[in-house]
Every structure is written in C-alpha cells, then in structure tokens.
Protein backbone atom coordinates (compact mmCIF):
# COMPACT_ATOMS: atom_id res chain seq x y z
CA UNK A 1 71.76 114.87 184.19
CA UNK A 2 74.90 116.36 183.93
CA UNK A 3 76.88 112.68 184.08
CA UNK A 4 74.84 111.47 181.40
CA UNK A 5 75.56 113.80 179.18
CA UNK A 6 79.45 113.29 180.00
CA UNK A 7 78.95 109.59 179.43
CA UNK A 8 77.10 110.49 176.22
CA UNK A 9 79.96 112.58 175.00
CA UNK A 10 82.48 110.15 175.98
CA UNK A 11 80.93 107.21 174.07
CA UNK A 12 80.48 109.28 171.27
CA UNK A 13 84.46 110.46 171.11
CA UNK A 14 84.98 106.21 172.11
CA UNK A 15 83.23 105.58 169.03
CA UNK A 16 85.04 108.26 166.76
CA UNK A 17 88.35 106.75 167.64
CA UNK A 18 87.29 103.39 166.86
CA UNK A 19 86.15 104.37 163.23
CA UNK A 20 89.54 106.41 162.90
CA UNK A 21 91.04 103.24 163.48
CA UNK A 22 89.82 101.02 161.47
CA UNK A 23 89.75 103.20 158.49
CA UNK A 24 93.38 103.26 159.81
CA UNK A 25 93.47 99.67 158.97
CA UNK A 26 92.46 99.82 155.67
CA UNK A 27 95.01 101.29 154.53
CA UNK A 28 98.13 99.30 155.80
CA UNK A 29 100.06 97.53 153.74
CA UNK A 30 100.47 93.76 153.73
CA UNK A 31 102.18 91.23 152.36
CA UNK A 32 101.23 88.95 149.51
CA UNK A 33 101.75 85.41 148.24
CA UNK A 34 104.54 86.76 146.31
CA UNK A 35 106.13 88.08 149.21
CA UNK A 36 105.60 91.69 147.66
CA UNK A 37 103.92 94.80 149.95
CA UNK A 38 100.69 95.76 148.86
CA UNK A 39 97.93 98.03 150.16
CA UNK A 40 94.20 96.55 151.50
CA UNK A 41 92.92 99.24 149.57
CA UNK A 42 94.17 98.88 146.04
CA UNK A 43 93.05 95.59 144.27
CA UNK A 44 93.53 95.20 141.10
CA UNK A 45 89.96 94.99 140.70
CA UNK A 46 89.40 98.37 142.19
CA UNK A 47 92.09 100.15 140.07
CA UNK A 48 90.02 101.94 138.25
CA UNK A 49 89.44 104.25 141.26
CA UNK A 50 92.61 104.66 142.81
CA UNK A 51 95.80 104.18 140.22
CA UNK A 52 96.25 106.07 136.11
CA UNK A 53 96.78 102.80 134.25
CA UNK A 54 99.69 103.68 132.18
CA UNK A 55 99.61 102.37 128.92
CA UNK A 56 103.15 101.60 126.34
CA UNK A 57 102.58 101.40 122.94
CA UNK A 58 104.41 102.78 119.21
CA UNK A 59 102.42 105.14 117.00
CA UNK A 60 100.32 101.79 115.63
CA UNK A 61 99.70 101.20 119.65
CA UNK A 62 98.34 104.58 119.79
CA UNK A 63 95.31 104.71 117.08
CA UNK A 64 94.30 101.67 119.48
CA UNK A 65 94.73 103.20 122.60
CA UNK A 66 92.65 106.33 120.96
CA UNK A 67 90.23 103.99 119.37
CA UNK A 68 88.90 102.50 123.18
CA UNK A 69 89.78 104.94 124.99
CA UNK A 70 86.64 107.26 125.39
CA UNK A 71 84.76 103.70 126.07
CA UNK A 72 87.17 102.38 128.29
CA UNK A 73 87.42 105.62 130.87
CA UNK A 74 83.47 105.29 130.73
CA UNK A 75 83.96 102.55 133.12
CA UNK A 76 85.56 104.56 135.15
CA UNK A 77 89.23 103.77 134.31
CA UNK A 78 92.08 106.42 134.53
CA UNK A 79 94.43 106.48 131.96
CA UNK A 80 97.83 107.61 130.69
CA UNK A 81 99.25 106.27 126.91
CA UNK A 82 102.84 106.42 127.14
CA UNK A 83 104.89 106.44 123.64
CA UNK A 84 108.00 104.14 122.91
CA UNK A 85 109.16 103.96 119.34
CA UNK A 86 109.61 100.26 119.10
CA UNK A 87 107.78 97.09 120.01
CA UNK A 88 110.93 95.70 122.32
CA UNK A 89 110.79 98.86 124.30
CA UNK A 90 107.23 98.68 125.19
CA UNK A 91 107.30 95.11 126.46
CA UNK A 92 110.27 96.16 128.48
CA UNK A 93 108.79 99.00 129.88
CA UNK A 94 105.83 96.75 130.78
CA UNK A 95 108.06 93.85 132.31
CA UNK A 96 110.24 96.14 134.22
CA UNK A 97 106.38 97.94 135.88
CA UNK A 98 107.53 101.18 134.00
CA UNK A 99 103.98 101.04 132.38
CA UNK A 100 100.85 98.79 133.38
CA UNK A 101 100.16 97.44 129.75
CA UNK A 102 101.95 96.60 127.04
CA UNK A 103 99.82 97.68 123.89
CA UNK A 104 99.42 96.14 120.40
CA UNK A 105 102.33 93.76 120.13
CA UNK A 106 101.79 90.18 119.49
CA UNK A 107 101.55 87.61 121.96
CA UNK A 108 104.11 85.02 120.79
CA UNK A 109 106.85 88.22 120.49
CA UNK A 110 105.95 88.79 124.62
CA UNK A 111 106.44 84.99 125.00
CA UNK A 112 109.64 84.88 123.39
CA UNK A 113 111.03 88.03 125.13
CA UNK A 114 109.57 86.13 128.49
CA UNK A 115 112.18 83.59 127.07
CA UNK A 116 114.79 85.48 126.55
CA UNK A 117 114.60 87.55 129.24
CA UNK A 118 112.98 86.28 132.12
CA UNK A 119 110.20 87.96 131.47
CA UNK A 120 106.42 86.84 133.00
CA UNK A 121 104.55 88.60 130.39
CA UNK A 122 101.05 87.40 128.97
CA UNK A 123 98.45 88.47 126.56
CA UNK A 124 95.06 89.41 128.09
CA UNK A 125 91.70 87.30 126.97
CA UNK A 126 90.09 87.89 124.82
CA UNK A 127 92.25 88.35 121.90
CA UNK A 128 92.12 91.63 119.92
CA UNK A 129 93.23 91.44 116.23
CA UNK A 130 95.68 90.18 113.85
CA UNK A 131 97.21 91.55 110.82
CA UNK A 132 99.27 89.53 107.93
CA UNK A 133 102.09 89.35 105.51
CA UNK A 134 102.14 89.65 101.73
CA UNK A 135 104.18 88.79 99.02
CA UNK A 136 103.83 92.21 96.60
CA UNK A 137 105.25 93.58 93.46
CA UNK A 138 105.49 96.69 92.06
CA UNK A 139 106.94 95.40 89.01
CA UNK A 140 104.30 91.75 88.48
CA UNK A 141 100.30 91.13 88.61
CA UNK A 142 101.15 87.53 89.34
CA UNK A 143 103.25 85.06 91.43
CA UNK A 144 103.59 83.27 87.60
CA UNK A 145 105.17 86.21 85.92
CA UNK A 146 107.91 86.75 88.57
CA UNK A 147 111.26 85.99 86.43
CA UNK A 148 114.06 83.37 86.79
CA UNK A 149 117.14 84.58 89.04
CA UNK A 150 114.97 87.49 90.20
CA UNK A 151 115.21 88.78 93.69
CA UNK A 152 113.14 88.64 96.39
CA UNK A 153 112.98 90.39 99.55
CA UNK A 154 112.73 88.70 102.92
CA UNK A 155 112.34 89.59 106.67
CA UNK A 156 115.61 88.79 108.29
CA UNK A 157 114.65 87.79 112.06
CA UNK A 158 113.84 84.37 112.53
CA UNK A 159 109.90 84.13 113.01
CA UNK A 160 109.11 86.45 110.16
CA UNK A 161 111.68 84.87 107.92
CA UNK A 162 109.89 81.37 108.43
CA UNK A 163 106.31 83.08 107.90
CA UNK A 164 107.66 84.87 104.36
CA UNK A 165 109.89 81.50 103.23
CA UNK A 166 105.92 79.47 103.52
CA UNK A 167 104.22 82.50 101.92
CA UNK A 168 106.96 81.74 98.73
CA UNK A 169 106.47 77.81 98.88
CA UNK A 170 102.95 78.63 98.95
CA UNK A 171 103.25 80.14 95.91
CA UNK A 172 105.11 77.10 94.34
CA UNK A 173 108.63 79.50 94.10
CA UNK A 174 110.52 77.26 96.49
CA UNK A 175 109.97 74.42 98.25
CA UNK A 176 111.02 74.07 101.96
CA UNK A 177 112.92 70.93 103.78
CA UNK A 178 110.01 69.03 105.49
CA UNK A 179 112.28 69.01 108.78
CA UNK A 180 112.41 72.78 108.77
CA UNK A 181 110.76 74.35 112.22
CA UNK A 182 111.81 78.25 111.94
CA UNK A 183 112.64 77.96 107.98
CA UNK A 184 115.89 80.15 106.72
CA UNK A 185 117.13 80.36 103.07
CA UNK A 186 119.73 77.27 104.57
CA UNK A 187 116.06 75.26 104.38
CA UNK A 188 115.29 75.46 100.95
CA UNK A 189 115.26 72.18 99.38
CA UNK A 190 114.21 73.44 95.86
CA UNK A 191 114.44 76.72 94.02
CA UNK A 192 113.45 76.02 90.20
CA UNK A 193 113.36 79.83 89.36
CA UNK A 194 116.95 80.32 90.95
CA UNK A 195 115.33 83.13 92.85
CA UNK A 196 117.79 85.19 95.10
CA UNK A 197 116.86 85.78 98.41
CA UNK A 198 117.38 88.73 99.72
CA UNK A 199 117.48 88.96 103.98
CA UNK A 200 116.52 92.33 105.38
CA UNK A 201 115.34 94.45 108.07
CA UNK A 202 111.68 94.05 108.39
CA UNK A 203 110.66 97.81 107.66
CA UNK A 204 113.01 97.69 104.93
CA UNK A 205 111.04 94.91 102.65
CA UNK A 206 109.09 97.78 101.41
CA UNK A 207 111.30 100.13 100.34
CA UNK A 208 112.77 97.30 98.26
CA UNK A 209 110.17 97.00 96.13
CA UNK A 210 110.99 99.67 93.82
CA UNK A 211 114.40 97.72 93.00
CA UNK A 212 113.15 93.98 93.66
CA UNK A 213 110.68 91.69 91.83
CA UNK A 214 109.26 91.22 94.81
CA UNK A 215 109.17 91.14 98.74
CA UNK A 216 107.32 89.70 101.58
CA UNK A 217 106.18 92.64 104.03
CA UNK A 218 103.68 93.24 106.75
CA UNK A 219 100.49 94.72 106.31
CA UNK A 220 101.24 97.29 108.92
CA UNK A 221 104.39 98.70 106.87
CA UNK A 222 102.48 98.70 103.76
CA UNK A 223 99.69 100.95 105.46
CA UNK A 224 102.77 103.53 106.78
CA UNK A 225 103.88 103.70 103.46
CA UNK A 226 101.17 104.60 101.95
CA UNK A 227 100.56 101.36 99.91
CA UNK A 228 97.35 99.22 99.93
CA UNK A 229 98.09 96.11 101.93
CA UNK A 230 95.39 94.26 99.96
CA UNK A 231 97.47 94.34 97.02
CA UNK A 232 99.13 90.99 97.60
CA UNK A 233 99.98 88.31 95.19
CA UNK A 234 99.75 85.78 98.17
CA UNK A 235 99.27 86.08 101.84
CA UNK A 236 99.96 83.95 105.09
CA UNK A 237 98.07 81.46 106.38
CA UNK A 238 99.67 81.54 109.99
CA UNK A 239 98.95 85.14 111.16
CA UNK A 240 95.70 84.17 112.65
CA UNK A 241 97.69 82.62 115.03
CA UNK A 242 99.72 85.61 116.06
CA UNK A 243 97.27 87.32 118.19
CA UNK A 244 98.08 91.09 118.88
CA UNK A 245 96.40 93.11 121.96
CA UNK A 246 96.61 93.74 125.58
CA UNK A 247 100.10 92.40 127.29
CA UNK A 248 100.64 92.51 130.83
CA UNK A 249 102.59 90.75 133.82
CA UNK A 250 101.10 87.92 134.12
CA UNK A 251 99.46 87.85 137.41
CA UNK A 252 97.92 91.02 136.10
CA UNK A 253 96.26 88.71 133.02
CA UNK A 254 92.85 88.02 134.32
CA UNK A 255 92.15 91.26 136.95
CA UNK A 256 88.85 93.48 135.86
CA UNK A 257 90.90 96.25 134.88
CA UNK A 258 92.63 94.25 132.52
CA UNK A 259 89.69 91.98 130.79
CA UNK A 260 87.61 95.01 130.54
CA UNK A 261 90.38 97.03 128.72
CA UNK A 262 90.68 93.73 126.26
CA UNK A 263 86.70 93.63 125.95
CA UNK A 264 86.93 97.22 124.23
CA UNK A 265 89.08 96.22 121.18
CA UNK A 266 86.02 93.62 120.70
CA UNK A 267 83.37 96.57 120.16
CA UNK A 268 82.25 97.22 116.67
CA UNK A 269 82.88 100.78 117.26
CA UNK A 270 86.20 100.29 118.28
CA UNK A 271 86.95 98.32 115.42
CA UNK A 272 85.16 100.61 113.21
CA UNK A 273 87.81 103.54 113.94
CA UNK A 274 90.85 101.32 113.82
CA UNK A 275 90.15 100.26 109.91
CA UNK A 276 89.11 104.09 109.61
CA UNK A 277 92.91 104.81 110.30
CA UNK A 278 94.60 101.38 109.16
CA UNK A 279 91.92 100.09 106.41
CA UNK A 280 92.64 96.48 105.34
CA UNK A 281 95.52 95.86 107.66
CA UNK A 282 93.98 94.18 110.72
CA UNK A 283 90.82 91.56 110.77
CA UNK A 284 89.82 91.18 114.67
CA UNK A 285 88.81 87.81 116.47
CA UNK A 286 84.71 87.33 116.97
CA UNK A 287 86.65 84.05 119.25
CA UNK A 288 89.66 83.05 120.84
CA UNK A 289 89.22 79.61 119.92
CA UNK A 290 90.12 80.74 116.29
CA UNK A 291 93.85 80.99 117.84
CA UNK A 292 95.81 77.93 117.50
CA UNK A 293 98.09 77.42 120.39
C-alpha cells in the first residue's frame, strides 16, 4: 500500500511539472515574419486583455476619444489617450510605437507623411468622418457681392491650397489651368475680379476675416473660434474624400482591437456626442465606398 501511494504522489508532482512547463511555453517569445520578437501570449487580437492601448490625438482627437470611449472599454479594451498639440506629432508618435493609434487625422495626411518619411501608417476600416472647407465672409452674404481687387484668404500648404483655389473657381472668382494637379495662385489662368490672394497659415484664415473680404477655412477652426461653420458662401466638394479616423502601423490595420475601436465612431451614440461638442463640423460615413480612392 505504501508504494502505491508513493507512485501516486510521484505521478501527481510528474504531472505538476509538466503543466509548469508548458504554461512555461506560453509565454516565450518568438520570432515573427518580420523578424521582430514577440510573445505567444499577446496577439493583437487578444490585446484587449493584456496591453493599455495608448491612444495620440490634439484636443479635436480628444472629444472623439471621450465620445467611444465608455463603449469601446465595454469590450473589454484598456485604454490610455495621450495629448500632442498638433496633427504631425501624433502620427509621429504613432509611427515611431510611442502610442498604438493615431487619432482623428486624415488618412491622405498619414499617407503623405508615410511618403515623406518612411512611414507605414494606414487608416483603419471602416472610415469615421469627414469635415469640410468654406469660403466665409464677415463682411458679404454672397460669393456675387465680393468686390473687385478684394482679398482673399488662402491656406498656404499645398493640399489645402488646391482644395480652397477649386472652392473659388467653384464660385466662378477664378478659373484654374486645366493641367493643374495640386493648384497654387501660379495656376490661375483667369482672375476677372483681380482678386488678391492672400497665402497663410491654415489656423490663421480665420482670424483674417475681420480684415479680408473673404477666406477659405476649415470647419474645425471655425467651430474653435466660436463661429458657425455652416455659414459658408460655398463649400468643397472633395472633403468626402479625406477620410479622418483611426491611424495605425499598418500591419496593425485589420487586428480586432483595431476594427472594433473604428466600429465605435460608426454608433449613433457616438456620433450623437461628437456634433453635441463640434455641431455642423463633421458628417460621418454610413459606407466606405462613399470614399473615392
């Protein structure tokens, strides 16, 4: 009797070492396809339970981040919003794996900075929102009563300069070369009202509309200032195309974690408390395909 209760206890202390060891196992690291370390016991499907997914975003970024949040750590997500105060910085700090998401920026500024600076960054599906550009006065009710040789106010870095040039030929101000891709004030083929255009800091179109006729600014900037951004004389018809939302590294753009955080700024409720903060500024997607790419 007494050896088979020593062969019992020795099986059972055989069988505790085994489990030890495999749980062991578990949690050595590998490597990946990449060639980087990684453990077998972080996915990025099962971050949720084992990493704080740190979030960059500006102050805009933030009402977002606020907005999904309570939804978002429902399913179980950890979370940590982390504050830059421009939209360069955050895509940096998501590049360089300071942070795990880049949030609120649009995805063709992540796809030039991938360009410019070797970036792999990519916007998560599905898309989130967009917002627009105006053309406003503070001084005119109509595109028709803006004067000859009056100024106008333009954004100053090449993407938004092209977007506010088209809002202007839109408006039948100026006409644009037809071989123009990014248009500058070098493109205009026709100016009948002489109009002087002015080129200028984004964020400082709307200051200059207490000593301009008029100026093309962002939705966003008109919100921070305290203006309605529905006031416009005319608006873009690009923006829709300029899809703002979820950025991360790319091999990061379809994992759970990701998608699901995407799949919040789709709720109605979501949306509801974004326009509570930012009313008329941003108009979200019901489907990607309404992105032209």
């Amino acid at each position: 009797m007494k050896k088979k209760i020593l062969s019992m206890l020795l099986a059972a202390a055989m069988l505790g070492s085994l489990l030890a060891g495999c749980a062991n196992s578990t949690a050595e690291t590998k490597k990946t396809d990449s060639g980087k370390t990684s453990s077998t016991a972080q996915t990025s499907s099962d971050k949720k339970e084992t990493k704080t997914i740190k979030i960059a975003g500006t102050a805009v970024s933030q009402v977002f981040y606020e907005a999904f949040k309570e939804k978002y750590e429902k399913m179980g997500y950890q979370t940590e919003f982390v504050l830059f105060d421009s939209n360069p910085v955050c895509l940096e700090a998501c590049a360089s794996g300071q942070t795990d998401v880049s949030l609120g920026q649009q995805k063709k500024f992540a796809l030039s900075y991938n360009q410019s600076k070797g970036a792999n960054l990519d916007m998560v599906k599905p898309y989130g929102m967009f917002t627009g550009i105006g053309l406003y006065s503070e001084k005119y009710k109509n595109v028709s009563d803006i004067p000859d040789g009056a100024q106008i106010a333009v954004m100053n870095d090449a993407t938004n300069e092209d977007v506010a040039l088209r809002i202007l030929a839109d408006a039948g101000l100026i006409k644009i070369a037809d071989d123009a891709k990014l248009a500058t004030v070098a493109d205009i083929s026709e100016n009948p009202k002489n109009l002087k255009i002015v080129e200028m800091e984004q964020a400082q179109t709307v200051t200059a509309l207490k000593d301009m006729a008029a100026a093309c600014c962002w939705f966003t900037h008109m919100s921070a200032a305290s203006k309605d951004p529905s006031t416009y004389l005319v608006r873009d018809k690009v923006m829709v195309n300029y899809p703002m939302g979820v950025i991360v590294n790319g091999d990061d753009a379809t994992a759970d974690w990701a998608v699901d955080m995407a799949k919040c700024l789709r709720d109605p409720a979501v949306q509801k408390k974004i326009s509570e903060t930012y009313p008329n500024v941003f108009e979200f997607y019901t489907s990607d395909d309404q992105v032209k790419e």
